[in-house]
C-alpha atoms as a PDB file:
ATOM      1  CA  UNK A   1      86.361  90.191 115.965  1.00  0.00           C
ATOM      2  CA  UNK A   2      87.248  93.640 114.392  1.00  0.00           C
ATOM      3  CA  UNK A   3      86.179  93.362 110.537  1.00  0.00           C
ATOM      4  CA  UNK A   4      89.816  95.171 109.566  1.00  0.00           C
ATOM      5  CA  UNK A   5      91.638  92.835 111.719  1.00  0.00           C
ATOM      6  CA  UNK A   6      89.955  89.862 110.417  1.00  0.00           C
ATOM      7  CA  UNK A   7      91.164  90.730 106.942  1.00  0.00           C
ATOM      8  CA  UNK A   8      94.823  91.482 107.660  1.00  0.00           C
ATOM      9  CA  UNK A   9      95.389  88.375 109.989  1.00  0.00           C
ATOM     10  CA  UNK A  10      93.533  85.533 107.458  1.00  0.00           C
ATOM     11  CA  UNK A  11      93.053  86.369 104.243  1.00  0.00           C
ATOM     12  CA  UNK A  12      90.191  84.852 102.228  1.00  0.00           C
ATOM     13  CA  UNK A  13      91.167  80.900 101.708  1.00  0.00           C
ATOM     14  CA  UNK A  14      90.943  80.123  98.557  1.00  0.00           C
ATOM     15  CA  UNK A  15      91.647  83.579  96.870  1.00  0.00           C
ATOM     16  CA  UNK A  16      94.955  84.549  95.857  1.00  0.00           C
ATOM     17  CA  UNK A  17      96.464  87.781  96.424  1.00  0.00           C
ATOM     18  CA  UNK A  18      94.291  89.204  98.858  1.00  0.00           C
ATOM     19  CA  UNK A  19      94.564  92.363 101.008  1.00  0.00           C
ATOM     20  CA  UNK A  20      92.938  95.463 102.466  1.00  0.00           C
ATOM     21  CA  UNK A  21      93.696  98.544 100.773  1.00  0.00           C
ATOM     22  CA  UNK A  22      93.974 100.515 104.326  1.00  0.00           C
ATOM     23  CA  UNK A  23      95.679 102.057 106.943  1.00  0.00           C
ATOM     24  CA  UNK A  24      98.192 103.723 103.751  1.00  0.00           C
ATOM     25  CA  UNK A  25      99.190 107.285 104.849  1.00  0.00           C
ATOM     26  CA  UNK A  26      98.194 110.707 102.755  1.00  0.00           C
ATOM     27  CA  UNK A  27      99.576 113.922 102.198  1.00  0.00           C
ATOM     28  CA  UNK A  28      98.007 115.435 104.462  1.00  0.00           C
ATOM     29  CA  UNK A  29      98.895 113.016 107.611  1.00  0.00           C
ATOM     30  CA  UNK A  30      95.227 110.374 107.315  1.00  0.00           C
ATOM     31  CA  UNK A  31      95.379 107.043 106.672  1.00  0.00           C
ATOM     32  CA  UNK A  32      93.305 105.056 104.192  1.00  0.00           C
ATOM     33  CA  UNK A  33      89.755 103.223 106.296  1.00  0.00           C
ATOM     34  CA  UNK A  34      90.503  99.678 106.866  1.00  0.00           C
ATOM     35  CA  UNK A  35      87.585  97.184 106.042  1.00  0.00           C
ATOM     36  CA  UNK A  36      86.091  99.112 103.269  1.00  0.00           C
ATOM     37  CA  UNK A  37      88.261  98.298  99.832  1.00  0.00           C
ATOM     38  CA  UNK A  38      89.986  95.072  99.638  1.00  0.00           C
ATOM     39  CA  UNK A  39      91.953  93.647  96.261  1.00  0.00           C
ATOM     40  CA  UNK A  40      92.159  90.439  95.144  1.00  0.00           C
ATOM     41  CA  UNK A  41      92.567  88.000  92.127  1.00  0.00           C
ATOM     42  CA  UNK A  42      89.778  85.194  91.582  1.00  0.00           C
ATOM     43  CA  UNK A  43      87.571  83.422  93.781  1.00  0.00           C
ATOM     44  CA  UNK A  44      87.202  80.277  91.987  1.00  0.00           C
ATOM     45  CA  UNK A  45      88.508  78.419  94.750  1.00  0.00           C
ATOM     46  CA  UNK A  46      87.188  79.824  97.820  1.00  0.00           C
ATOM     47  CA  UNK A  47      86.821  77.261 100.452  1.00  0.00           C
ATOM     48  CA  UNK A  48      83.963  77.537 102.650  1.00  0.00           C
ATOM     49  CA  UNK A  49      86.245  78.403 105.956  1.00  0.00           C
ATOM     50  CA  UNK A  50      86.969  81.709 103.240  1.00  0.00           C
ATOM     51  CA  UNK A  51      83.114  81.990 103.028  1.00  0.00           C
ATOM     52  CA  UNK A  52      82.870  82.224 106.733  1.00  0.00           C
ATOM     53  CA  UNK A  53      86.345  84.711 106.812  1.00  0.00           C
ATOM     54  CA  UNK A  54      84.003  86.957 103.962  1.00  0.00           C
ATOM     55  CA  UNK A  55      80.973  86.950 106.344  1.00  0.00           C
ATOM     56  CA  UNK A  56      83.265  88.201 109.237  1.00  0.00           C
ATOM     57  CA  UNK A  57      84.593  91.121 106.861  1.00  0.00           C
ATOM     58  CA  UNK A  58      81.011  92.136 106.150  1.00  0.00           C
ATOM     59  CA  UNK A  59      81.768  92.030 102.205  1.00  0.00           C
ATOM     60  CA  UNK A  60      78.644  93.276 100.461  1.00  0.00           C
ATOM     61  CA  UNK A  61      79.795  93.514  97.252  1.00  0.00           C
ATOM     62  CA  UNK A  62      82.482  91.635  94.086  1.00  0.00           C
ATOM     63  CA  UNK A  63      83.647  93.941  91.863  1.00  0.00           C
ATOM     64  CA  UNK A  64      85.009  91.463  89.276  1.00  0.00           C
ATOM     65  CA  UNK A  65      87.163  93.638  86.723  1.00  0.00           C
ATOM     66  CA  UNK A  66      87.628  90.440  84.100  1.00  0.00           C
ATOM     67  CA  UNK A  67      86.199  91.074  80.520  1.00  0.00           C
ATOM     68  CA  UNK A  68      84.190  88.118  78.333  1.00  0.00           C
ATOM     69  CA  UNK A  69      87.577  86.340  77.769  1.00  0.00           C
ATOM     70  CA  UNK A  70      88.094  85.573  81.320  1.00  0.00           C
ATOM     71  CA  UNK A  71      85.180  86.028  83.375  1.00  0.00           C
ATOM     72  CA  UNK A  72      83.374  83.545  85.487  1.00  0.00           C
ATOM     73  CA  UNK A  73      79.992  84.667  86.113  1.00  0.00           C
ATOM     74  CA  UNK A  74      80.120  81.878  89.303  1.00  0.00           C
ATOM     75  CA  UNK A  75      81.093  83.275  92.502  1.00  0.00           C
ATOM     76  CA  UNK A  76      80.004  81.180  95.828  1.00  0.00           C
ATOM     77  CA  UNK A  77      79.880  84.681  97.440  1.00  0.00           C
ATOM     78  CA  UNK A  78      76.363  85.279  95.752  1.00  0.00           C
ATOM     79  CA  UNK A  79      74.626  82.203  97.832  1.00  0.00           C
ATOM     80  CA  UNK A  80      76.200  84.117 101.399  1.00  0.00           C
ATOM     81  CA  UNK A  81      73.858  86.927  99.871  1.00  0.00           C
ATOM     82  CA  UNK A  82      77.454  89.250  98.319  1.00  0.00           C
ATOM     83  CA  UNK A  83      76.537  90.709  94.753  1.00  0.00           C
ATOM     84  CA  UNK A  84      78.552  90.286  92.627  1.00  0.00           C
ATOM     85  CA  UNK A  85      79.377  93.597  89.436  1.00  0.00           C
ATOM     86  CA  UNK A  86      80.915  92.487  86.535  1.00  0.00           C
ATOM     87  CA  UNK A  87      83.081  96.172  85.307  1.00  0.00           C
ATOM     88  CA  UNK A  88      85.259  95.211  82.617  1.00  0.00           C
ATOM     89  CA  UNK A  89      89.218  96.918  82.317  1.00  0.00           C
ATOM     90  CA  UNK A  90      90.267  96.050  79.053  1.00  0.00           C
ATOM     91  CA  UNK A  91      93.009  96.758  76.671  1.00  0.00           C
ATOM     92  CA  UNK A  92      94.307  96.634  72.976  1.00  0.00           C
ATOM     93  CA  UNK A  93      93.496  92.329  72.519  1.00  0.00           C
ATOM     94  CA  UNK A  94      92.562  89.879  74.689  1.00  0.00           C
ATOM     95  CA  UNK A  95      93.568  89.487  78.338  1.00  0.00           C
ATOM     96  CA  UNK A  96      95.102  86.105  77.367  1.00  0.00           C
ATOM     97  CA  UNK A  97      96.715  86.535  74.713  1.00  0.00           C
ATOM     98  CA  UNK A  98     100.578  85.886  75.165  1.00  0.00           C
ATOM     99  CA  UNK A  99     101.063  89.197  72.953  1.00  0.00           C
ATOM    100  CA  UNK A 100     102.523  92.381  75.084  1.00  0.00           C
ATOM    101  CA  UNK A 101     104.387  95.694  74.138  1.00  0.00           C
ATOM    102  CA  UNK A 102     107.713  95.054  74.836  1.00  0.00           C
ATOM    103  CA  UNK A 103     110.881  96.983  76.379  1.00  0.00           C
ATOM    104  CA  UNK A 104     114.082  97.215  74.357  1.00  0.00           C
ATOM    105  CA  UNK A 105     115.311  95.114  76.870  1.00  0.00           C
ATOM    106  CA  UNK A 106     112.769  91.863  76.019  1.00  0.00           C
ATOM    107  CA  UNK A 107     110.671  92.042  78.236  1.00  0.00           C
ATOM    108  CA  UNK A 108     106.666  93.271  78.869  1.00  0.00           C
ATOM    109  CA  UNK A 109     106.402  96.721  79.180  1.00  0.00           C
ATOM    110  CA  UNK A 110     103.892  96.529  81.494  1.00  0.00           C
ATOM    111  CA  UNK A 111     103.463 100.167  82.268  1.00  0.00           C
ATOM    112  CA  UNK A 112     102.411 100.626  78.255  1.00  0.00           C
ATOM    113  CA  UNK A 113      99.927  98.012  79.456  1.00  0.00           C
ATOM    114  CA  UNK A 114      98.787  99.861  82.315  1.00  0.00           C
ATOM    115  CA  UNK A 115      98.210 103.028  80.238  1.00  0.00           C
ATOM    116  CA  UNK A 116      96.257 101.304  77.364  1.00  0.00           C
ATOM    117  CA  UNK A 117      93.973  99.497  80.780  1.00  0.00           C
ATOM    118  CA  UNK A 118      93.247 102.873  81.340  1.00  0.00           C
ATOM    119  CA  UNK A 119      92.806 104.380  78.027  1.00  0.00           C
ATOM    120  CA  UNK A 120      90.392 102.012  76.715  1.00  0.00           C
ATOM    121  CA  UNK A 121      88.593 101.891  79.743  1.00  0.00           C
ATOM    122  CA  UNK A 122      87.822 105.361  81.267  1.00  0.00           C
ATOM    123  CA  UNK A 123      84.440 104.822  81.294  1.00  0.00           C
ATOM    124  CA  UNK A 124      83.943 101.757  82.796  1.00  0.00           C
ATOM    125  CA  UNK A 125      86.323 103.403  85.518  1.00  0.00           C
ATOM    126  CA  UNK A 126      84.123 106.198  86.226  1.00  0.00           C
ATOM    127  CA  UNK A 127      81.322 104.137  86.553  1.00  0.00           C
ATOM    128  CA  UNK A 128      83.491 101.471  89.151  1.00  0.00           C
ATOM    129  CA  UNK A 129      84.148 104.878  91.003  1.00  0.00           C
ATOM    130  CA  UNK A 130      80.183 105.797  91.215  1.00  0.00           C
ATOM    131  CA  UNK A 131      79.402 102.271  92.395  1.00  0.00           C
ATOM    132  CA  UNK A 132      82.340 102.073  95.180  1.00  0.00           C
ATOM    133  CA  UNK A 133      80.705 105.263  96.939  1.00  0.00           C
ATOM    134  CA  UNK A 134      77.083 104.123  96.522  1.00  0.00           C
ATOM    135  CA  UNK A 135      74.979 103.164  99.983  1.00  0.00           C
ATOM    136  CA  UNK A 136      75.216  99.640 100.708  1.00  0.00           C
ATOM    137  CA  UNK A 137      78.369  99.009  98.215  1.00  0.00           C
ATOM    138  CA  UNK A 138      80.945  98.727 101.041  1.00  0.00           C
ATOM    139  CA  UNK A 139      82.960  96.445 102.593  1.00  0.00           C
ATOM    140  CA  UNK A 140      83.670  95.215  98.419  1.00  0.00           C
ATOM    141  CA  UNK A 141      86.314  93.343  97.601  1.00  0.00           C
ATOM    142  CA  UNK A 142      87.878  94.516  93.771  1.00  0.00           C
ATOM    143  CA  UNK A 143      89.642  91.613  91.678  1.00  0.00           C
ATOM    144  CA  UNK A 144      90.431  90.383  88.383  1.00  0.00           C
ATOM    145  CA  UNK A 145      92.326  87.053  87.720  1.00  0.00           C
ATOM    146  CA  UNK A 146      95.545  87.196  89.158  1.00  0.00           C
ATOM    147  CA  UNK A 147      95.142  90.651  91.557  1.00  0.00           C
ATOM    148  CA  UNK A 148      98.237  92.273  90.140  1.00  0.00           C
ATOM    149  CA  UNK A 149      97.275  94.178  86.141  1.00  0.00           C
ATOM    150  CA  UNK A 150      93.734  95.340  86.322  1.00  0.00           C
ATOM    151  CA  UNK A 151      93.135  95.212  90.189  1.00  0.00           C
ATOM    152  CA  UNK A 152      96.631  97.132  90.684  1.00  0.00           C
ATOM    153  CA  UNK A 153      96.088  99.882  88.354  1.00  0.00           C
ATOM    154  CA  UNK A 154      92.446 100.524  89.748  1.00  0.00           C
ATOM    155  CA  UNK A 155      93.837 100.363  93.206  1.00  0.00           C
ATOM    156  CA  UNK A 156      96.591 102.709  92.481  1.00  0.00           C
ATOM    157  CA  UNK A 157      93.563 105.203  90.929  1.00  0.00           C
ATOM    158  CA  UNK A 158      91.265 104.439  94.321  1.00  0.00           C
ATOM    159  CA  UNK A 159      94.498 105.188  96.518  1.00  0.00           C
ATOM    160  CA  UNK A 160      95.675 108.109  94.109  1.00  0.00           C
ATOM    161  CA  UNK A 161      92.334 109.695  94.495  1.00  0.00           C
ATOM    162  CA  UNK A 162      92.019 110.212  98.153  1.00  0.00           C
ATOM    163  CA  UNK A 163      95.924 111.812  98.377  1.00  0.00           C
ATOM    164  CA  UNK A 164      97.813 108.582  99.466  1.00  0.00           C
ATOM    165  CA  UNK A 165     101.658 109.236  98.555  1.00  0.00           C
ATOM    166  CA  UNK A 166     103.469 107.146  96.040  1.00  0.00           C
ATOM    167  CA  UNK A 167     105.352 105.164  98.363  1.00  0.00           C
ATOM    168  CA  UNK A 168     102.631 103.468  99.821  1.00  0.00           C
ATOM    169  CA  UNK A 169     101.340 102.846  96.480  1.00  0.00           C
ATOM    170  CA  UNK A 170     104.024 101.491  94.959  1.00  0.00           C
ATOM    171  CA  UNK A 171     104.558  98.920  98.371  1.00  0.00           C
ATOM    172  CA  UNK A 172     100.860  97.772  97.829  1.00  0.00           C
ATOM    173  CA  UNK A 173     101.617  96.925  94.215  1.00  0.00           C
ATOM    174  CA  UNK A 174     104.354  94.982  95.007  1.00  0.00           C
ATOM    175  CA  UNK A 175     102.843  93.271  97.840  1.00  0.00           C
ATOM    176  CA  UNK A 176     101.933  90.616  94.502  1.00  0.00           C
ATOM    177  CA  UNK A 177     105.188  89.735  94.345  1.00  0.00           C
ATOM    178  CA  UNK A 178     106.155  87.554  97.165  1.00  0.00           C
ATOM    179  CA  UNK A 179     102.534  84.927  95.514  1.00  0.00           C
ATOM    180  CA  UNK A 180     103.354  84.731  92.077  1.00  0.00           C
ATOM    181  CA  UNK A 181     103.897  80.796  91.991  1.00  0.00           C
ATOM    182  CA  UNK A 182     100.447  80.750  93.912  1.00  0.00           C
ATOM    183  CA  UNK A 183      99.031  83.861  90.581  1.00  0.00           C
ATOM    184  CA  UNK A 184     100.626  81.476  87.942  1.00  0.00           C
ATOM    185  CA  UNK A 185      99.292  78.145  89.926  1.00  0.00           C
ATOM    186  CA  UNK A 186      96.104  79.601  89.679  1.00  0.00           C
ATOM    187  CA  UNK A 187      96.043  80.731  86.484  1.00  0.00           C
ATOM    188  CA  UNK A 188      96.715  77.455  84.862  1.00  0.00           C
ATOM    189  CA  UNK A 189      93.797  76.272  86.623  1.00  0.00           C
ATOM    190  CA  UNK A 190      91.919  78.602  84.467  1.00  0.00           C
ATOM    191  CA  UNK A 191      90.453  77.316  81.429  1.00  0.00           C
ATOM    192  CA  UNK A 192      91.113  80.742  79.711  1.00  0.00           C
ATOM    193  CA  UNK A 193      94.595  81.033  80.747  1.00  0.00           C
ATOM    194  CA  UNK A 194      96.126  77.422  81.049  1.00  0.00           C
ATOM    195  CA  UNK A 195      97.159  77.025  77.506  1.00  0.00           C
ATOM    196  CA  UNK A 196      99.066  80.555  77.904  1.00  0.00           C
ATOM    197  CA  UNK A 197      99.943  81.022  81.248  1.00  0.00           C
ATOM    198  CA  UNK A 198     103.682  80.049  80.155  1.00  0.00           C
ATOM    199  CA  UNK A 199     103.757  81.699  76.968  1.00  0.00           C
ATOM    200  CA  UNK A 200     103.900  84.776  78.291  1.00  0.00           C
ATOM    201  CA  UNK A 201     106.778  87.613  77.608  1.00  0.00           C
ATOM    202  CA  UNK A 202     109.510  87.829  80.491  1.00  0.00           C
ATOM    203  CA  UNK A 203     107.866  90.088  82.869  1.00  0.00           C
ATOM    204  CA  UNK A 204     104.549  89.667  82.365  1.00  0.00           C
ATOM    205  CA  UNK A 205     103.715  87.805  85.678  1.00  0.00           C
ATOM    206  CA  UNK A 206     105.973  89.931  87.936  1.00  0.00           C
ATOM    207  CA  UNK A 207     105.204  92.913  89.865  1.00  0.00           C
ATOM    208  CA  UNK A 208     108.306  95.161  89.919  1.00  0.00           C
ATOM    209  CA  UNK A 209     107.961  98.549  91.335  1.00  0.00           C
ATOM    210  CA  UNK A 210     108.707 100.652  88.420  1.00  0.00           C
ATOM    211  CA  UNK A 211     105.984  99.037  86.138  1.00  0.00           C
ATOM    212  CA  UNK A 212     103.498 101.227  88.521  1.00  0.00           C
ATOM    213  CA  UNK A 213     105.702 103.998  88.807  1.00  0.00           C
ATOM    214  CA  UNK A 214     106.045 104.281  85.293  1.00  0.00           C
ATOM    215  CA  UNK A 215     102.185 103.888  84.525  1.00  0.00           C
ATOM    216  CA  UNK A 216     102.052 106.937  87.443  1.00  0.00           C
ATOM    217  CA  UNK A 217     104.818 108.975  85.865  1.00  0.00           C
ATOM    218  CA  UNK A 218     103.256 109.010  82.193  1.00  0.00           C
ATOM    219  CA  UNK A 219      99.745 109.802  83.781  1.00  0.00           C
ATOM    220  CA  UNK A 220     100.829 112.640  85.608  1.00  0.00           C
ATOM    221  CA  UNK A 221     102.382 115.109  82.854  1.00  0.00           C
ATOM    222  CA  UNK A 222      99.350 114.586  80.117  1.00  0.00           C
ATOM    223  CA  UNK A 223      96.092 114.495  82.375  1.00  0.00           C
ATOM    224  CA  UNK A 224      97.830 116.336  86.568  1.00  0.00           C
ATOM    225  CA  UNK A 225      98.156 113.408  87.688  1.00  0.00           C
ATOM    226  CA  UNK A 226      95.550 110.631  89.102  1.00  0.00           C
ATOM    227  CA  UNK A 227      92.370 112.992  89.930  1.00  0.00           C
ATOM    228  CA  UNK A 228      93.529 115.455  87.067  1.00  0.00           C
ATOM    229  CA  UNK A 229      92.684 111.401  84.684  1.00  0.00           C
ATOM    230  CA  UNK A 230      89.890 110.528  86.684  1.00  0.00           C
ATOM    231  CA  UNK A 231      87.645 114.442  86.541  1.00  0.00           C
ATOM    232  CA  UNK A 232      88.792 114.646  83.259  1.00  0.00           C
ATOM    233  CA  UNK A 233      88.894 111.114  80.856  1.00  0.00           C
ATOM    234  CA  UNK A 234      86.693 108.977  83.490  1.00  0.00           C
ATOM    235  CA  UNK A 235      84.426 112.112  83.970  1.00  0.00           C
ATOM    236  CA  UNK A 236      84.346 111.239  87.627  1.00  0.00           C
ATOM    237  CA  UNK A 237      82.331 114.063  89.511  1.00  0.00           C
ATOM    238  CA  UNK A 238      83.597 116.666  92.143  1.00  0.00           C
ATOM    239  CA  UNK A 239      80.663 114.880  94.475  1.00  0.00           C
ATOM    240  CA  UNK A 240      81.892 111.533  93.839  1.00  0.00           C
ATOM    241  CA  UNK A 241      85.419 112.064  94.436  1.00  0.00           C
ATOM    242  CA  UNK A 242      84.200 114.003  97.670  1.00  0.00           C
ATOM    243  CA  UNK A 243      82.565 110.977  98.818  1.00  0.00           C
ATOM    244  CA  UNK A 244      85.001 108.480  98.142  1.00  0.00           C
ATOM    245  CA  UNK A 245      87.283 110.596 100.705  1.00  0.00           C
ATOM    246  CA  UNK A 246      84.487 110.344 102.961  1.00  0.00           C
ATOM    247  CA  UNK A 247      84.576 107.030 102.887  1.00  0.00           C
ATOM    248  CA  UNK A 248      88.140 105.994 102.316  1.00  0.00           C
ATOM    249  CA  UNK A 249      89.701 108.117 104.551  1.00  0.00           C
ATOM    250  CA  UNK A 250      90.254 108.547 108.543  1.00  0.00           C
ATOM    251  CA  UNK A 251      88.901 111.981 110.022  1.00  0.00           C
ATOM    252  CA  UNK A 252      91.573 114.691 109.828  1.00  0.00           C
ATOM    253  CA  UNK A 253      93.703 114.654 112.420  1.00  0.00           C
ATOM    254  CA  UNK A 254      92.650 117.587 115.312  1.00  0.00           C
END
């Protein structure tokens, strides 16, 4: 069976909030490559029929985005031969800690969030975008716990990078919507997060479309925009981002 189809028909059982990040339209009329950057939260509970759907995709690599807090250096992927990179995205306190900027209106202001993800961790960002285009990295799945915070902002960068309009972006973001009882199910399975998971601010767990939006529009006037952040704070290089398009993208159109 086709790897891409394989991954938008099953899923990986076991791991919430899964997807592949392709076949999302550019600028310039490609389409993001299916079957080389999927998204996900944790794979604590991967059964082994999701083993067997992770063999099919031909996943080669984890990139597991969770910092000391909330990591799980344990991934059943590793004995099916996967490798497994531990890149931390971090912010201003711990990733379970209740505390959140807030909106006048009481609830998480989760683009703030977004923005201090980014802030505090440019570098770890330009090295995730180094590894992704290495030989041998690809098919890699990218998660943290839930698949929405860390996972979505990198996968809005990833996306942003090779010219894929907002639209699309914003419609993959939101695609964590529809699972959050499965994201906060999980979660207070966690040991790091079941003590918290409710104590959260309103908002927190959602995945509205302007929490990306916003985290795009504040990026955009301070640094141009997604590659204007990642050549200039993440010091990714001209050669890097060329390869990424290599590999992300569909051939031109002739």
């Amino acid at each position: 069976m086709n790897r891409a189809a394989v991954g938008r028909e099953a899923g990986i059982d076991g791991v919430p909030n899964f997807r592949d990040l392709g076949g999302l339209p550019t600028a310039d009329g490609r389409r993001t490559r299916s079957g080389v950057l999927y998204r996900s939260g944790g794979f604590e509970d991967i059964t082994d029929r999701g083993i067997d759907t992770a063999r099919k995709l031909g996943v080669r690599t984890v990139i597991d985005l969770r910092s000391t807090e909330d990591f799980d250096p344990r991934n059943r992927l590793q004995d099916a031969g996967v490798t497994v990179v531990n890149i931390p995205i971090v912010r201003e306190g711990s990733p379970t800690d209740p505390r959140r900027p807030m909106r006048p209106d009481g609830t998480a202001d989760m683009a703030r969030v977004y923005r201090m993800l980014v802030d505090k961790s440019a570098t770890a960002i330009g090295r995730l975008f180094d590894l992704v285009v290495d030989d041998g990295t690809t098919p890699a799945v990218i998660h943290c716990a839930s698949g929405k915070d860390r996972t979505g902002v990198i996968a809005a960068l990833l996306l942003g990078a090779v010219g894929v309009t907002r639209a699309p972006i914003v419609e993959d973001f939101v695609q964590s919507a529809p699972v959050r009882d499965e994201l906060v199910a999980y979660l207070s399975r966690r040991p790091a997060y079941a003590k918290v998971v409710h104590q959260f601010p309103p908002g927190t767990l959602d995945a509205e479309p302007r929490f990306i939006e916003d985290f795009l529009d504040e990026l955009a006037p301070e640094t141009g925009g997604v590659v204007g952040w990642l050549t200039g704070p993440a010091g990714v290089s001209d050669t890097t981002m060329s390869r990424l398009e290599r590999l992300f993208l569909e051939p031109a159109p002739r």
